[in-house]
Protein backbone atom coordinates (compact mmCIF):
# COMPACT_ATOMS: atom_id res chain seq x y z
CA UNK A 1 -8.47 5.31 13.09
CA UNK A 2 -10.98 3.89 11.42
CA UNK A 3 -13.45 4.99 14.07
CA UNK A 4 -12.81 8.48 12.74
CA UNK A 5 -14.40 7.41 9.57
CA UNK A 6 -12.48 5.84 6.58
CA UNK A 7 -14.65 8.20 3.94
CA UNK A 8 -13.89 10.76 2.12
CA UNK A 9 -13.27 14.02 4.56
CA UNK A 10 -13.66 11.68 7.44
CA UNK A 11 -11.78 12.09 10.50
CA UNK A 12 -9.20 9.42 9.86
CA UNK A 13 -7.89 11.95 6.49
CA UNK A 14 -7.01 14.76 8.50
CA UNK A 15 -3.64 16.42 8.06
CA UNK A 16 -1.24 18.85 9.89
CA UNK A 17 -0.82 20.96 6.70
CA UNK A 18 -1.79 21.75 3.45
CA UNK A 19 -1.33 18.68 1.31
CA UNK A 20 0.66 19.00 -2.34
CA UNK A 21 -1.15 18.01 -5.10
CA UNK A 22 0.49 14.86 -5.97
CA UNK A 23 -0.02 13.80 -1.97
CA UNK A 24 -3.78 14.59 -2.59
CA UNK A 25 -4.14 11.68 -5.74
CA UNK A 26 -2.01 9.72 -3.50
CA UNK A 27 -4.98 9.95 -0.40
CA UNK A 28 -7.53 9.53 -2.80
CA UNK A 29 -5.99 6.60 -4.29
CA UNK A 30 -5.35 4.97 -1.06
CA UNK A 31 -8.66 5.43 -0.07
CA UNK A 32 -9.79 3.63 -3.26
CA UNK A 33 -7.73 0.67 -2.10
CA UNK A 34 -9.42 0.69 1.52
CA UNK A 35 -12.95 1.06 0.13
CA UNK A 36 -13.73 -3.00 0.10
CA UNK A 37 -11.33 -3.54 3.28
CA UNK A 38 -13.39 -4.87 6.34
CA UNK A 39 -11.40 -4.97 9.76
CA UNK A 40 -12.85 -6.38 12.67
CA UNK A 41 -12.04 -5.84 16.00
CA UNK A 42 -11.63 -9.51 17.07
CA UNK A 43 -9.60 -10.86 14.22
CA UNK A 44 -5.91 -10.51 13.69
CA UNK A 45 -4.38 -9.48 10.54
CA UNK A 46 -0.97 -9.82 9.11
CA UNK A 47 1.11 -8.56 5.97
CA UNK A 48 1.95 -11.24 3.79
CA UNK A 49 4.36 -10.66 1.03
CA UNK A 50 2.47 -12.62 -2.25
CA UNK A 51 6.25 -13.39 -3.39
CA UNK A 52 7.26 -15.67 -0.59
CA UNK A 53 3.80 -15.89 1.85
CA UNK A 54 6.26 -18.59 4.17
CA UNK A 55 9.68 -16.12 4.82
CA UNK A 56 8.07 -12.95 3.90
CA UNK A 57 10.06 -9.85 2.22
CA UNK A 58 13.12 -9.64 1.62
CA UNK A 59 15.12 -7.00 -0.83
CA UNK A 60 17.13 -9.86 -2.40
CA UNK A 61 13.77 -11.77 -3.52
CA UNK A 62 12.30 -8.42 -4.57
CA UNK A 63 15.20 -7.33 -6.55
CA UNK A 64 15.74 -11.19 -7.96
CA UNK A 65 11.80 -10.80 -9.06
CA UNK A 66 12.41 -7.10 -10.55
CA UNK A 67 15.16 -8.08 -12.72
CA UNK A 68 14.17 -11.96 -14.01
CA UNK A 69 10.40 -11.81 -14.30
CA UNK A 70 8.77 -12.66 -17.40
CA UNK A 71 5.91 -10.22 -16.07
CA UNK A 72 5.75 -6.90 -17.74
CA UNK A 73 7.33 -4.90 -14.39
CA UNK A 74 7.72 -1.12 -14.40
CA UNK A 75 11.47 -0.20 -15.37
CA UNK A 76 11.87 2.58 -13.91
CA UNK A 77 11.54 0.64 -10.53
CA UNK A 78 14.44 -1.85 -11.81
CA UNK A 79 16.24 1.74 -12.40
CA UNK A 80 16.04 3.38 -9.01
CA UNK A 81 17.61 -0.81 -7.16
């Protein structure tokens, strides 16, 4: 994909249909997040879940995290668990 080119109307951003609005600011805000990525052929990559790098996710840690953290979390997500 990222052949295709990772910019803005590149190659790798092309869709079946019309995108909604709200799937638009979602592309453009995911591209924002890829801007500084660098992937390199000849390295592997992983996911790695910040809350437990060792076991990775799990809903129970996510959920524990959601509803005990001292961090200022986003309710709403709390809500829809």
């Amino acid at each position: 994909m990222a052949s295709l080119g990772w910019e803005v109307e590149g190659r790798a951003w092309e869709w079946r249909r019309r995108l909604l609005a709200w799937e638009e600011d979602s592309v453009i805000e995911c591209s924002e997040m890829l801007h500084n990525i660098v992937l390199q052929v000849e390295v592997t990559d992983s996911w790695r879940w910040l809350l437990d790098p060792v076991h990775g996710y799990s809903v129970r840690d996510s959920y524990h995290f959601l509803t005990t953290s001292e961090e200022q979390v986003d309710r709403s997500l709390v809500d829809d668990v």
